[in-house]
PDB file of N, CA and C in Angstrom:
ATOM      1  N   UNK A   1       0.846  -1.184   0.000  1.00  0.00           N
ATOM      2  CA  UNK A   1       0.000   0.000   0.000  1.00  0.00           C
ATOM      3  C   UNK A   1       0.886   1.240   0.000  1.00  0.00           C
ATOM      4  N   UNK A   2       0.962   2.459  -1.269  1.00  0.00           N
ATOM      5  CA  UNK A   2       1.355   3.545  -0.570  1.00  0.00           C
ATOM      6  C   UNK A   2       1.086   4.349   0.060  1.00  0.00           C
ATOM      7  N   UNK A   3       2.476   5.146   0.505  1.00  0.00           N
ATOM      8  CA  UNK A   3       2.206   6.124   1.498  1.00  0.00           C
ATOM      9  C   UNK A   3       1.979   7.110   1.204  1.00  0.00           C
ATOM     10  N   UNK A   4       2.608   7.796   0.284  1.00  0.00           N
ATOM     11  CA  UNK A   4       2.234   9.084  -0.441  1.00  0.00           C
ATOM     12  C   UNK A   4       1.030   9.108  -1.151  1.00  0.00           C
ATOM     13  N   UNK A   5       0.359  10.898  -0.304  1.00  0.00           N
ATOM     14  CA  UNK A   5      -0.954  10.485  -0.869  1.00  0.00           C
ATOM     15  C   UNK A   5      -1.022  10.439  -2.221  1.00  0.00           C
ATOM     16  N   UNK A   6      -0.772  11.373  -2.854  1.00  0.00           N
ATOM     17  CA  UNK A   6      -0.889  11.515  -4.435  1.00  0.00           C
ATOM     18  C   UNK A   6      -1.106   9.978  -4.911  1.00  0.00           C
ATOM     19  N   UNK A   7       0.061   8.949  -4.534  1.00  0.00           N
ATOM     20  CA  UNK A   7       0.033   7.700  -4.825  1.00  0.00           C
ATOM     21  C   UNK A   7      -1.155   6.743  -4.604  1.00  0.00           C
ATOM     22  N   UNK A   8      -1.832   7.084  -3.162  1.00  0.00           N
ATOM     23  CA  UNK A   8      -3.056   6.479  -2.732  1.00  0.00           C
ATOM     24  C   UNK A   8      -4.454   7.165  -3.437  1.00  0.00           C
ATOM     25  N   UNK A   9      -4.188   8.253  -3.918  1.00  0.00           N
ATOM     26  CA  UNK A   9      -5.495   8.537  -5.000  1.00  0.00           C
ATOM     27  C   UNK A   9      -5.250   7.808  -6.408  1.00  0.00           C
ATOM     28  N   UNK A  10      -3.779   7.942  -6.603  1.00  0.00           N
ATOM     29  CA  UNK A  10      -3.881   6.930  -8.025  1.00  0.00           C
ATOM     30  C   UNK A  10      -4.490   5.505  -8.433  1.00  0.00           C
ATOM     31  N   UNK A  11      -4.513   5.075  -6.997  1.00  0.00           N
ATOM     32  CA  UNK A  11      -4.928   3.723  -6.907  1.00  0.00           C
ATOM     33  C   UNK A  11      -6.140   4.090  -6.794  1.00  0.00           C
ATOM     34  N   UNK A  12      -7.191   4.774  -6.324  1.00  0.00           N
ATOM     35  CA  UNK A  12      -8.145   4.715  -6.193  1.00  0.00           C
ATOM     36  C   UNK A  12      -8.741   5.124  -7.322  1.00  0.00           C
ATOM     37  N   UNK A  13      -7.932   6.137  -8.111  1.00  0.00           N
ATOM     38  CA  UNK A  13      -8.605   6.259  -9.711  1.00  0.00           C
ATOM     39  C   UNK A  13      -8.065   5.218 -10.298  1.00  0.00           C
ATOM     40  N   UNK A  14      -7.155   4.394 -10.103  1.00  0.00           N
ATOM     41  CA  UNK A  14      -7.031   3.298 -11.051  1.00  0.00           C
ATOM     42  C   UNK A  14      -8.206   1.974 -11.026  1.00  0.00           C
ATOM     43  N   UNK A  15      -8.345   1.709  -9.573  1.00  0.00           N
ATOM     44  CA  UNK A  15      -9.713   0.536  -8.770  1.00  0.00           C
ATOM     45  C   UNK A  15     -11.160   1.401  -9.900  1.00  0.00           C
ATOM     46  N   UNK A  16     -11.427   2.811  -9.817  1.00  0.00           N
ATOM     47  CA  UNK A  16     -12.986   3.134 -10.611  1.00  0.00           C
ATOM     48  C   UNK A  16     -12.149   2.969 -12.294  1.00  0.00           C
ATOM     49  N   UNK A  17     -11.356   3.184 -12.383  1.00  0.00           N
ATOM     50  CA  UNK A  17     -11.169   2.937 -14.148  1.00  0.00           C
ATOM     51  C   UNK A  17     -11.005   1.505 -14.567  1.00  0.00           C
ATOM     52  N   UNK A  18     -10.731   0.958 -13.773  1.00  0.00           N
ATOM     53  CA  UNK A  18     -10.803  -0.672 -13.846  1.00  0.00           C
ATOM     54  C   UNK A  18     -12.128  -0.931 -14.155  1.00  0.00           C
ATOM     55  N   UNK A  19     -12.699  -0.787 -13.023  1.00  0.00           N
ATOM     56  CA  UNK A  19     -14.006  -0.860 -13.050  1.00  0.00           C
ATOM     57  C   UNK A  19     -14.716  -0.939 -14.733  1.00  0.00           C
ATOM     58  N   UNK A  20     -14.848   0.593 -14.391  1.00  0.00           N
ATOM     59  CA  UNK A  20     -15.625   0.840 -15.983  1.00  0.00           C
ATOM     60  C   UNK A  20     -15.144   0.548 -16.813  1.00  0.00           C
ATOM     61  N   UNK A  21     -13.361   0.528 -16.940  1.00  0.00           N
ATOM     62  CA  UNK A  21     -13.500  -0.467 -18.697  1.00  0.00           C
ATOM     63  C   UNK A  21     -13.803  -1.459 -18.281  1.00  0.00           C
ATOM     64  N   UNK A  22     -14.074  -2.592 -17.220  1.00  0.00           N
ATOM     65  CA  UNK A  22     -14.969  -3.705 -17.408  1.00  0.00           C
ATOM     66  C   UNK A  22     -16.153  -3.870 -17.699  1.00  0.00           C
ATOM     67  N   UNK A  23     -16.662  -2.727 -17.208  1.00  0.00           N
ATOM     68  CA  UNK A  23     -18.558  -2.656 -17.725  1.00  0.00           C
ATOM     69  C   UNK A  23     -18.044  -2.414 -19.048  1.00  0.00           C
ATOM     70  N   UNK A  24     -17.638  -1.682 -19.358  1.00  0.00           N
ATOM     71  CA  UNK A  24     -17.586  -1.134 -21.180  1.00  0.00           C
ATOM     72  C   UNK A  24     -17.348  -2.435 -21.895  1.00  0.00           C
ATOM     73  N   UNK A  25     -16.273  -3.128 -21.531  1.00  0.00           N
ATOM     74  CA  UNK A  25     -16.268  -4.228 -22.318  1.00  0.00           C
ATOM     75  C   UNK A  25     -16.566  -5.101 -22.346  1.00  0.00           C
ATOM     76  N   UNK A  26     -17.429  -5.496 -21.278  1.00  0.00           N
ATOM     77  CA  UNK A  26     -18.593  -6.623 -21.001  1.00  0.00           C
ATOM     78  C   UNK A  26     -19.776  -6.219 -21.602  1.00  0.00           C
ATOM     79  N   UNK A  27     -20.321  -5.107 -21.839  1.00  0.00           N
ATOM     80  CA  UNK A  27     -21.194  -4.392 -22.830  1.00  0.00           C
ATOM     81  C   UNK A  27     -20.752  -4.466 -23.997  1.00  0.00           C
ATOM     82  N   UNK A  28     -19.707  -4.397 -24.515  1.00  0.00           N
ATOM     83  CA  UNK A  28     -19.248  -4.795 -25.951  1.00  0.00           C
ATOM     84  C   UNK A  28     -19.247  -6.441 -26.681  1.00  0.00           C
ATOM     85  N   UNK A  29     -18.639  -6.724 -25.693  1.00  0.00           N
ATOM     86  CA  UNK A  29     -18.537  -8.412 -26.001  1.00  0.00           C
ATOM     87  C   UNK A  29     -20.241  -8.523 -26.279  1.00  0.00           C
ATOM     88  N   UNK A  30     -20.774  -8.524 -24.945  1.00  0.00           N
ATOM     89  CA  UNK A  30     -22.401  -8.753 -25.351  1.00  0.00           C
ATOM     90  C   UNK A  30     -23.201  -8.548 -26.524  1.00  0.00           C
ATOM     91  N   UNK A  31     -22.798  -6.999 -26.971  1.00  0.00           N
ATOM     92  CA  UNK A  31     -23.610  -6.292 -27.936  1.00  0.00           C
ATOM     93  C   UNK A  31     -23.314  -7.260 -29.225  1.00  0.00           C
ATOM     94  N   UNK A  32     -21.683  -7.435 -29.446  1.00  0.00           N
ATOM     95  CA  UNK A  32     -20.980  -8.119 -30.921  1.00  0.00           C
ATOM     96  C   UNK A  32     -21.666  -9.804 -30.625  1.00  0.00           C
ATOM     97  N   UNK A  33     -21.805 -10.398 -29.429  1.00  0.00           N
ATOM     98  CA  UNK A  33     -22.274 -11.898 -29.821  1.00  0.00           C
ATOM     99  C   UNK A  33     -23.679 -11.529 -29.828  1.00  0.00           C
ATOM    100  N   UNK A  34     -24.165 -10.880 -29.400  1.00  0.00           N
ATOM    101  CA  UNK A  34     -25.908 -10.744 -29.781  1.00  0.00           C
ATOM    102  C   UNK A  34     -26.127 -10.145 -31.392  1.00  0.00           C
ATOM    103  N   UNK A  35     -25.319  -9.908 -32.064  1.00  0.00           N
ATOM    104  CA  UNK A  35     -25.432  -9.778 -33.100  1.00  0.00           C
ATOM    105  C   UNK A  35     -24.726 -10.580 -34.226  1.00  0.00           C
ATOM    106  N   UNK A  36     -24.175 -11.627 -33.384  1.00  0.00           N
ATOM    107  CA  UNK A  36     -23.894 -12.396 -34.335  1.00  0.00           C
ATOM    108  C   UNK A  36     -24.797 -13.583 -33.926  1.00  0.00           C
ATOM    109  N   UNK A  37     -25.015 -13.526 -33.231  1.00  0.00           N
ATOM    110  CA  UNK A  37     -26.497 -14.478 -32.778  1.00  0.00           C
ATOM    111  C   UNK A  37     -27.903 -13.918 -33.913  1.00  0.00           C
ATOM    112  N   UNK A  38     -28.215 -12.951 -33.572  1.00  0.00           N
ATOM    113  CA  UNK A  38     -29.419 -12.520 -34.118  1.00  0.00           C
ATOM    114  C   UNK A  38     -29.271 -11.194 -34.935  1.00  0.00           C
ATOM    115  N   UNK A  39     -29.000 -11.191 -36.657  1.00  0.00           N
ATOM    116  CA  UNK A  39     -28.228 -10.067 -36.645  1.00  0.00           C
ATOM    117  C   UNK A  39     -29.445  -9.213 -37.748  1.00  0.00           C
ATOM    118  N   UNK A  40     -29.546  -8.481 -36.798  1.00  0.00           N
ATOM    119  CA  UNK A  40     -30.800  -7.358 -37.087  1.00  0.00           C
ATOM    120  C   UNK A  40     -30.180  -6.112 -37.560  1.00  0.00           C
ATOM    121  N   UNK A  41     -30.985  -5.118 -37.756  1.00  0.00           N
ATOM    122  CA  UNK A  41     -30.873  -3.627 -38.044  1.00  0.00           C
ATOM    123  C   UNK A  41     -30.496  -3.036 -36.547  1.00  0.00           C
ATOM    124  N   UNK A  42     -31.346  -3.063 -35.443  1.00  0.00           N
ATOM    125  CA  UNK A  42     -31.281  -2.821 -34.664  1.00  0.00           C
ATOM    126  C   UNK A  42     -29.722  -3.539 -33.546  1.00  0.00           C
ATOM    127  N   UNK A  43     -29.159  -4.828 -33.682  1.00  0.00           N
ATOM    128  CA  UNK A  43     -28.355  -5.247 -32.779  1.00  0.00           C
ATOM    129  C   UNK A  43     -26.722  -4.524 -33.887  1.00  0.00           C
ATOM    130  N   UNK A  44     -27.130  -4.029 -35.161  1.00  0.00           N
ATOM    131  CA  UNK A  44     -26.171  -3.695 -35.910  1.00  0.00           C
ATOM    132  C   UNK A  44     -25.813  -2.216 -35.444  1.00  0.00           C
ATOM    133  N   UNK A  45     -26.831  -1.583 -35.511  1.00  0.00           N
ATOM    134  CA  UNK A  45     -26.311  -0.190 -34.687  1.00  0.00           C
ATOM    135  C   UNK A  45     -25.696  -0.400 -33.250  1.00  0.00           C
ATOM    136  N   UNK A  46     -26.454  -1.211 -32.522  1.00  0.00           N
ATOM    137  CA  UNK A  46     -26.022  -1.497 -31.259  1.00  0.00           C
ATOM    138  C   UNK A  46     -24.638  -1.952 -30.719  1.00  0.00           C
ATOM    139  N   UNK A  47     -24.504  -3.047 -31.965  1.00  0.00           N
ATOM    140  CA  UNK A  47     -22.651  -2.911 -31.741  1.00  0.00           C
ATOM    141  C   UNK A  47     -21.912  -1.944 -32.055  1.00  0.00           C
ATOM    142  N   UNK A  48     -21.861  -1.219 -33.334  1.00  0.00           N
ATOM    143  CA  UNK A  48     -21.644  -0.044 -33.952  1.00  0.00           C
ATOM    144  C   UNK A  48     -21.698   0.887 -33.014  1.00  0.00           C
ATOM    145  N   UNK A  49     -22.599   1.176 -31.661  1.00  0.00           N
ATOM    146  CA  UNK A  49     -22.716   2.460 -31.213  1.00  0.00           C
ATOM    147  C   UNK A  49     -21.573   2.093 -29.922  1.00  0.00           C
ATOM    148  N   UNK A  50     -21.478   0.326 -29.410  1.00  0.00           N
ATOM    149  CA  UNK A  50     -20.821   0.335 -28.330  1.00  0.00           C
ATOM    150  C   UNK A  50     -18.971   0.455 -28.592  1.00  0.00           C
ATOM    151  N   UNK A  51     -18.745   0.092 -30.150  1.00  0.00           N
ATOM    152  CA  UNK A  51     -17.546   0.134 -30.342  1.00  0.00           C
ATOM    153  C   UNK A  51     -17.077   1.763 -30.168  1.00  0.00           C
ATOM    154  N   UNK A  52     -17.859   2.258 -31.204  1.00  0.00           N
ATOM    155  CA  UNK A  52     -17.278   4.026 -30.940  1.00  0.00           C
ATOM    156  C   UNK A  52     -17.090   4.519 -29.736  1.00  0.00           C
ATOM    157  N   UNK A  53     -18.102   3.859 -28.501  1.00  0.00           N
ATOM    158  CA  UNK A  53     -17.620   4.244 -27.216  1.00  0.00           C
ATOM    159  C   UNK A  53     -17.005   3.988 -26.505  1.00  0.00           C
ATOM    160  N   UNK A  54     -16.591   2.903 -26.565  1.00  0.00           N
ATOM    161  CA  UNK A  54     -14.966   1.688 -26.328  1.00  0.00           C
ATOM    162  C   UNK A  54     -14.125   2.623 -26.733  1.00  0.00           C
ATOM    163  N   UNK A  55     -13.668   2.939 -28.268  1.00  0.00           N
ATOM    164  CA  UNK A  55     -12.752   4.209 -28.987  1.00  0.00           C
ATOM    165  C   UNK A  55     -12.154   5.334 -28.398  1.00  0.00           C
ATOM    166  N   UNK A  56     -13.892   5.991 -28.103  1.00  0.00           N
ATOM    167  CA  UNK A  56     -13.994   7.179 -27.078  1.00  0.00           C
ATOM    168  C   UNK A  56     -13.187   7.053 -26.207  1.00  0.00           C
ATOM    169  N   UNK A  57     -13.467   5.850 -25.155  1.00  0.00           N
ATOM    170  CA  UNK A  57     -12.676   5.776 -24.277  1.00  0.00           C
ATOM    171  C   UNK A  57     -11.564   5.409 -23.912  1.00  0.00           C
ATOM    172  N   UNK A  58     -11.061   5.287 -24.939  1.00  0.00           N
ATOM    173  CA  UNK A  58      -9.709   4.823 -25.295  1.00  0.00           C
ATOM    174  C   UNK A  58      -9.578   3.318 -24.733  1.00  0.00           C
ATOM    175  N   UNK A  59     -10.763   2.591 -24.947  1.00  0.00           N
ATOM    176  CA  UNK A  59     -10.252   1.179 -24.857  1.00  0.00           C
ATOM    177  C   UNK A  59      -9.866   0.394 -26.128  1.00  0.00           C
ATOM    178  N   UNK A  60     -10.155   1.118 -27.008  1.00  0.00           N
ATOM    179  CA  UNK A  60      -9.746  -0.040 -28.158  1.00  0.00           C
ATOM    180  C   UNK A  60      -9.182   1.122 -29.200  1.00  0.00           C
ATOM    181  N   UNK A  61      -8.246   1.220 -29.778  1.00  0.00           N
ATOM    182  CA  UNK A  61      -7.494   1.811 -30.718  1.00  0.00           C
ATOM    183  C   UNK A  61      -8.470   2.122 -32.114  1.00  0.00           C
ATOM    184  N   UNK A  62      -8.477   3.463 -32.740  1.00  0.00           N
ATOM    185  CA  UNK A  62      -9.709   3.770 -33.359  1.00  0.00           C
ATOM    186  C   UNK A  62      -9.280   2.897 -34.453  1.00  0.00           C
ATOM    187  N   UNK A  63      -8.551   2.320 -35.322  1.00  0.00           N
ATOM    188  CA  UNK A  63      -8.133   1.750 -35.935  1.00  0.00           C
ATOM    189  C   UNK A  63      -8.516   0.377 -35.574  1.00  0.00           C
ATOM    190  N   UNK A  64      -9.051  -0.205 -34.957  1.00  0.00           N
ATOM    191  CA  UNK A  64      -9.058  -1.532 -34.669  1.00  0.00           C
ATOM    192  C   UNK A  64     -10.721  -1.508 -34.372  1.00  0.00           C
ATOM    193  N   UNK A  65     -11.329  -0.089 -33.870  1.00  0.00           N
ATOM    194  CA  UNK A  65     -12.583   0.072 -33.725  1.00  0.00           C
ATOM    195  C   UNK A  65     -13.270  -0.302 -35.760  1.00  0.00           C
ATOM    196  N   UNK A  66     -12.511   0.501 -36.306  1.00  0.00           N
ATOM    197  CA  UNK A  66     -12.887   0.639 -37.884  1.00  0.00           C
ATOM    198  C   UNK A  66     -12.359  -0.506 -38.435  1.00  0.00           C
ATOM    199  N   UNK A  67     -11.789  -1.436 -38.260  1.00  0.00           N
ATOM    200  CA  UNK A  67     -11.844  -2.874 -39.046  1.00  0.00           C
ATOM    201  C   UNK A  67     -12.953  -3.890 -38.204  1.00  0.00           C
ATOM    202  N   UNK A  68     -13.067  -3.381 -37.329  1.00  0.00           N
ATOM    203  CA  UNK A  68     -14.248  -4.213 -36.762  1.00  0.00           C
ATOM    204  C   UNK A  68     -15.694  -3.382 -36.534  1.00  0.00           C
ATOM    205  N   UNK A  69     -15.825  -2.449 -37.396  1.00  0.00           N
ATOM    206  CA  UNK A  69     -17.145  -1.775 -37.558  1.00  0.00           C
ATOM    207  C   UNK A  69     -17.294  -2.273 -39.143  1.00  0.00           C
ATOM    208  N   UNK A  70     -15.840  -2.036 -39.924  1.00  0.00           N
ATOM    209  CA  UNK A  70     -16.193  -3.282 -41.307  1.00  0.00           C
ATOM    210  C   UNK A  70     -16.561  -4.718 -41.124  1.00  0.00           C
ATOM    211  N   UNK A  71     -16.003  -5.435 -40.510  1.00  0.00           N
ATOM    212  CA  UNK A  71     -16.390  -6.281 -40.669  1.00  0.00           C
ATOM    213  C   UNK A  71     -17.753  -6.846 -39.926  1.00  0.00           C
ATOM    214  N   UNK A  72     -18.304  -5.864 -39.288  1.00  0.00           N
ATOM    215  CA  UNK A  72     -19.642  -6.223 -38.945  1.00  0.00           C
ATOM    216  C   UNK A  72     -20.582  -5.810 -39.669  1.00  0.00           C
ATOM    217  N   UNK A  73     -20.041  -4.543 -40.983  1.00  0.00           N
ATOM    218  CA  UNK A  73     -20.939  -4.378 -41.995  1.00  0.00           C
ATOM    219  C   UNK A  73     -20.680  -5.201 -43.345  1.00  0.00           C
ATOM    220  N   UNK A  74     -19.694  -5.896 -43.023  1.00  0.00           N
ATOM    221  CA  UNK A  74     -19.626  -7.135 -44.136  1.00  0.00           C
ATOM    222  C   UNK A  74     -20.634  -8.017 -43.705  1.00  0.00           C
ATOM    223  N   UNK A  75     -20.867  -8.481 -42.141  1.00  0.00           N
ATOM    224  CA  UNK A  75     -21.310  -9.790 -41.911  1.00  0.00           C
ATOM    225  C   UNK A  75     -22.982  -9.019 -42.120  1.00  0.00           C
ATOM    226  N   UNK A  76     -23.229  -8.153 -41.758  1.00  0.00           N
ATOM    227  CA  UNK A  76     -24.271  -7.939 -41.723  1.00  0.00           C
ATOM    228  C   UNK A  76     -25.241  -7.672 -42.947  1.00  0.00           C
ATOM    229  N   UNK A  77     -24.423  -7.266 -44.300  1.00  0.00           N
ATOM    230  CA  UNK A  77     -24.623  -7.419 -45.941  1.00  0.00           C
ATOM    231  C   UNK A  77     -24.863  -8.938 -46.230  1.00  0.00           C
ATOM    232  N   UNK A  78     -23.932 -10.184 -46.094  1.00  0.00           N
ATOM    233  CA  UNK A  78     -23.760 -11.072 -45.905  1.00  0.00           C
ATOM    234  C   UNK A  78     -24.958 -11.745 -45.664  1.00  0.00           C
ATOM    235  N   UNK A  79     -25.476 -11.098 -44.305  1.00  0.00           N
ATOM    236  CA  UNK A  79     -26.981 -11.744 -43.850  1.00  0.00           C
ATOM    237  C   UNK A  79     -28.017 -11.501 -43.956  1.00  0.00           C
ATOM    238  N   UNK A  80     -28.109 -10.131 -44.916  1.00  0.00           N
ATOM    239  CA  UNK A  80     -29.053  -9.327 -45.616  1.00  0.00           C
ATOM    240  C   UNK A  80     -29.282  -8.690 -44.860  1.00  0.00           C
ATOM    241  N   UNK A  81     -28.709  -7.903 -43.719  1.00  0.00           N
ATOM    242  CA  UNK A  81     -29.872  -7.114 -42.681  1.00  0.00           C
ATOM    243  C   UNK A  81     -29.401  -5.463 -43.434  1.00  0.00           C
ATOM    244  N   UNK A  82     -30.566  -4.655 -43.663  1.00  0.00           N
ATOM    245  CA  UNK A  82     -30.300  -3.168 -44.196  1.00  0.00           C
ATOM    246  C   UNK A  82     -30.228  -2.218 -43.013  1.00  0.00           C
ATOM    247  N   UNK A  83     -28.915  -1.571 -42.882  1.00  0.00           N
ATOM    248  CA  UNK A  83     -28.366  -0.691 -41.801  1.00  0.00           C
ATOM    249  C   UNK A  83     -29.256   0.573 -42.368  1.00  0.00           C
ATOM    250  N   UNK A  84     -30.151   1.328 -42.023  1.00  0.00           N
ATOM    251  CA  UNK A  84     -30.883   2.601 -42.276  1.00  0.00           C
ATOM    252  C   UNK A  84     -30.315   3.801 -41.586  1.00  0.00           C
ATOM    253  N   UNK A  85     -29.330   3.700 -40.875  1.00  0.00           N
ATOM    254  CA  UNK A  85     -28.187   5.084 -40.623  1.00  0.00           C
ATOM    255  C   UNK A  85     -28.714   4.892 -38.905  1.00  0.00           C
ATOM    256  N   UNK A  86     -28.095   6.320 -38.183  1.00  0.00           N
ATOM    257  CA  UNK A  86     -27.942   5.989 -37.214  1.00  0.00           C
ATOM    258  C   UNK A  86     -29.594   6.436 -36.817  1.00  0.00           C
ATOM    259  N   UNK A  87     -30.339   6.953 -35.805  1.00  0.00           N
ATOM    260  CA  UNK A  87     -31.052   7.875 -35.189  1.00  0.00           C
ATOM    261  C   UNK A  87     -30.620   9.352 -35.348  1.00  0.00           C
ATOM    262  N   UNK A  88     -29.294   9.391 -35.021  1.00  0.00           N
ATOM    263  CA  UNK A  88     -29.287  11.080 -35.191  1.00  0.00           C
ATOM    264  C   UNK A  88     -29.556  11.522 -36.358  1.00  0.00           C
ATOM    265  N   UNK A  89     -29.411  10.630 -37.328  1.00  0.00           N
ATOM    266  CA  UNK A  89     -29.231  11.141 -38.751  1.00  0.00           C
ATOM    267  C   UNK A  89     -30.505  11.395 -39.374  1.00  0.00           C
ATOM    268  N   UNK A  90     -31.501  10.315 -38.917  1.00  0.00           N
ATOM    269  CA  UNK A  90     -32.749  10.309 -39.241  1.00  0.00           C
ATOM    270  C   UNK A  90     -33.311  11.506 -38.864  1.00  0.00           C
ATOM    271  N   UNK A  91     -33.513  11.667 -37.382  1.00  0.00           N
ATOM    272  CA  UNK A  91     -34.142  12.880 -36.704  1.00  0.00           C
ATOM    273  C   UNK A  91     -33.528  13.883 -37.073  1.00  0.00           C
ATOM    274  N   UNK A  92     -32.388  14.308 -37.088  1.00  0.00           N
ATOM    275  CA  UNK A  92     -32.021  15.311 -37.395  1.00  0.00           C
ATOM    276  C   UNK A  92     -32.415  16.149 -38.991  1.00  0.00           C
ATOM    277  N   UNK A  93     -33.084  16.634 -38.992  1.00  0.00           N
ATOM    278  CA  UNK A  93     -33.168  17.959 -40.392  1.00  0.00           C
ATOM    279  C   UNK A  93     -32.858  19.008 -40.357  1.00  0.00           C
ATOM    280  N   UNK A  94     -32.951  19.212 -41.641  1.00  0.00           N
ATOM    281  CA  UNK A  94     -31.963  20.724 -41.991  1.00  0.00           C
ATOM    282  C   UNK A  94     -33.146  21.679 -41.718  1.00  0.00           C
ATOM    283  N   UNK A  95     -32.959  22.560 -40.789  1.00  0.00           N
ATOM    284  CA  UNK A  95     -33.854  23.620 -40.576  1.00  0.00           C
ATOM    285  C   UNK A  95     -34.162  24.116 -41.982  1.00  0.00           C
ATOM    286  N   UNK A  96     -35.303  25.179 -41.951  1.00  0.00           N
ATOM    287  CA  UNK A  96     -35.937  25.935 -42.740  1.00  0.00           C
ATOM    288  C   UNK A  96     -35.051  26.899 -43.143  1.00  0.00           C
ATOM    289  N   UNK A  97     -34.641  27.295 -44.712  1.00  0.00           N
ATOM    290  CA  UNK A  97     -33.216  28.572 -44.671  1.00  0.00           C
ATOM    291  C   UNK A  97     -34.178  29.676 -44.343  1.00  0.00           C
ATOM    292  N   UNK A  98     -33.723  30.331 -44.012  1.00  0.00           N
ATOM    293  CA  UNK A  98     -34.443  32.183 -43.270  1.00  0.00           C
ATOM    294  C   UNK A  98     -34.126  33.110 -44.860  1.00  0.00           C
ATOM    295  N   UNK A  99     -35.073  33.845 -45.190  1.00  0.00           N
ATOM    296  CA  UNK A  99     -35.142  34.576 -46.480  1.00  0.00           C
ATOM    297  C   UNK A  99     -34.033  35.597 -45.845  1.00  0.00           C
ATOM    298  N   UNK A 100     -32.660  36.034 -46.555  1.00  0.00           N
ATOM    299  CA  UNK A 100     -32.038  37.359 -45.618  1.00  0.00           C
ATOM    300  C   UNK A 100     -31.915  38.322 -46.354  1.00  0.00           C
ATOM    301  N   UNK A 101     -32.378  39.591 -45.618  1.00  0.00           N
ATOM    302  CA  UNK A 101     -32.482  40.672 -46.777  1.00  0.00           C
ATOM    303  C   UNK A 101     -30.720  41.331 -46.783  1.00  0.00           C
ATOM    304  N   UNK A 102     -30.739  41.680 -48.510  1.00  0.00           N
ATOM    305  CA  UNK A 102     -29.635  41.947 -48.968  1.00  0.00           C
ATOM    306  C   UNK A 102     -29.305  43.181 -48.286  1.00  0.00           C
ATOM    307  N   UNK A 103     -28.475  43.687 -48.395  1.00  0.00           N
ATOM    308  CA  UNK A 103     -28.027  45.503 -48.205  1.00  0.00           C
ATOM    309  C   UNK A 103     -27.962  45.734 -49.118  1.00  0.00           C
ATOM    310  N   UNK A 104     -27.684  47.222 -49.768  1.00  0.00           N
ATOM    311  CA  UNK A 104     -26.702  47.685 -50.975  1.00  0.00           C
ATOM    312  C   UNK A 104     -25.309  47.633 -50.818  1.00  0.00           C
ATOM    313  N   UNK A 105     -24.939  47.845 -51.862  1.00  0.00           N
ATOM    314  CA  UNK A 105     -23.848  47.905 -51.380  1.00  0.00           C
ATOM    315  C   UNK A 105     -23.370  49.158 -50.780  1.00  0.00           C
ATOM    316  N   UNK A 106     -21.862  49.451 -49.990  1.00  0.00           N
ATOM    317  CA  UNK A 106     -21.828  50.691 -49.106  1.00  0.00           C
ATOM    318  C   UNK A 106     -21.061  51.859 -50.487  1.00  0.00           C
ATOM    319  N   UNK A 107     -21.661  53.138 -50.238  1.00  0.00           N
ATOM    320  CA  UNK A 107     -21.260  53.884 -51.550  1.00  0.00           C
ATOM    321  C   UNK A 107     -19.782  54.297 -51.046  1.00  0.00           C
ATOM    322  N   UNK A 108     -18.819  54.615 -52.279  1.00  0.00           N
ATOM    323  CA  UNK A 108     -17.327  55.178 -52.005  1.00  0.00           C
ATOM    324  C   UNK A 108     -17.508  56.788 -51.858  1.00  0.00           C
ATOM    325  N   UNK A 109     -16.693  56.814 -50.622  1.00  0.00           N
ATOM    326  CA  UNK A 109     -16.575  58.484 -50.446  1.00  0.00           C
ATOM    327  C   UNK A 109     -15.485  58.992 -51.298  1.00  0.00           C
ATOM    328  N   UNK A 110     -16.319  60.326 -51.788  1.00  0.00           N
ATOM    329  CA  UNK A 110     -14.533  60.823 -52.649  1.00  0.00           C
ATOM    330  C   UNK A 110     -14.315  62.023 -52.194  1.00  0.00           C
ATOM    331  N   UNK A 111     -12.906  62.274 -52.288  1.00  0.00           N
ATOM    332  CA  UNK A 111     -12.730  63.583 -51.255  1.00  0.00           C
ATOM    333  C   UNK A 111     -12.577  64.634 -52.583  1.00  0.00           C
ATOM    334  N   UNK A 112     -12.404  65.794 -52.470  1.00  0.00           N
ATOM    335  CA  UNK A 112     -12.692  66.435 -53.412  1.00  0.00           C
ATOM    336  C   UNK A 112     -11.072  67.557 -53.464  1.00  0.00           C
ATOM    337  N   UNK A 113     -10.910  67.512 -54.602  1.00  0.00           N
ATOM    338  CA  UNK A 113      -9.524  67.971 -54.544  1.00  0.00           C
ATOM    339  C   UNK A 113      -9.533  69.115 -54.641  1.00  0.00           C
ATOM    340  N   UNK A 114      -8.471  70.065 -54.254  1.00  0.00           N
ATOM    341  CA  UNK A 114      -8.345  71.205 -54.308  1.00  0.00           C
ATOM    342  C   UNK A 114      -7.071  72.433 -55.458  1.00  0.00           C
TER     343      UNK A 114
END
């Protein structure tokens, strides 16, 4: 056990980061065999959304996130299931453009010579 505190908080942020990358990646594992179990539209985003947050969190190298977001859209072509984009993409629309009124343009002053 150390003595220095600085040292005894490290451990204690190291014990909660342990932690949660275990939930994170016990949520991942889950999400990728439930979709290779049953591979839907819905369990396809679902892995897709848990890898990017694995990434996020720097548990898995984004590079290793993106060969295994391909190859779950290989398997998932493969098994015919049609990926329809995420939710944000759907909900999200392009607002209404706002009509904006022009100016003139600004006139040149001329000075007047003498």
């Amino acid at each position: 056990m150390p003595i220095i505190k600085s040292a005894k908080k490290r451990v204690k942020q190291t014990r909660k980061a342990t932690a949660r990358n275990a939930r994170t990646k016990k949520t991942l594992r889950s999400a990728l065999k439930l979709f290779s179990k049953k591979a839907s539209s819905a369990t396809h985003s679902k892995a897709q959304s848990t890898l990017d947050k694995a990434a996020k969190k720097g548990l898995l190298h984004k590079n290793k996130v993106a060969r295994k977001k391909r190859q779950l859209a290989a398997a998932a072509k493969k098994a015919g299931v049609k990926h329809t984009g995420t939710k944000k993409a759907a909900a999200k629309k392009a607002p209404p453009k706002k009509s904006v009124a022009k100016k003139a343009p600004a006139k040149k002053k001329t000075t007047k010579k003498k």
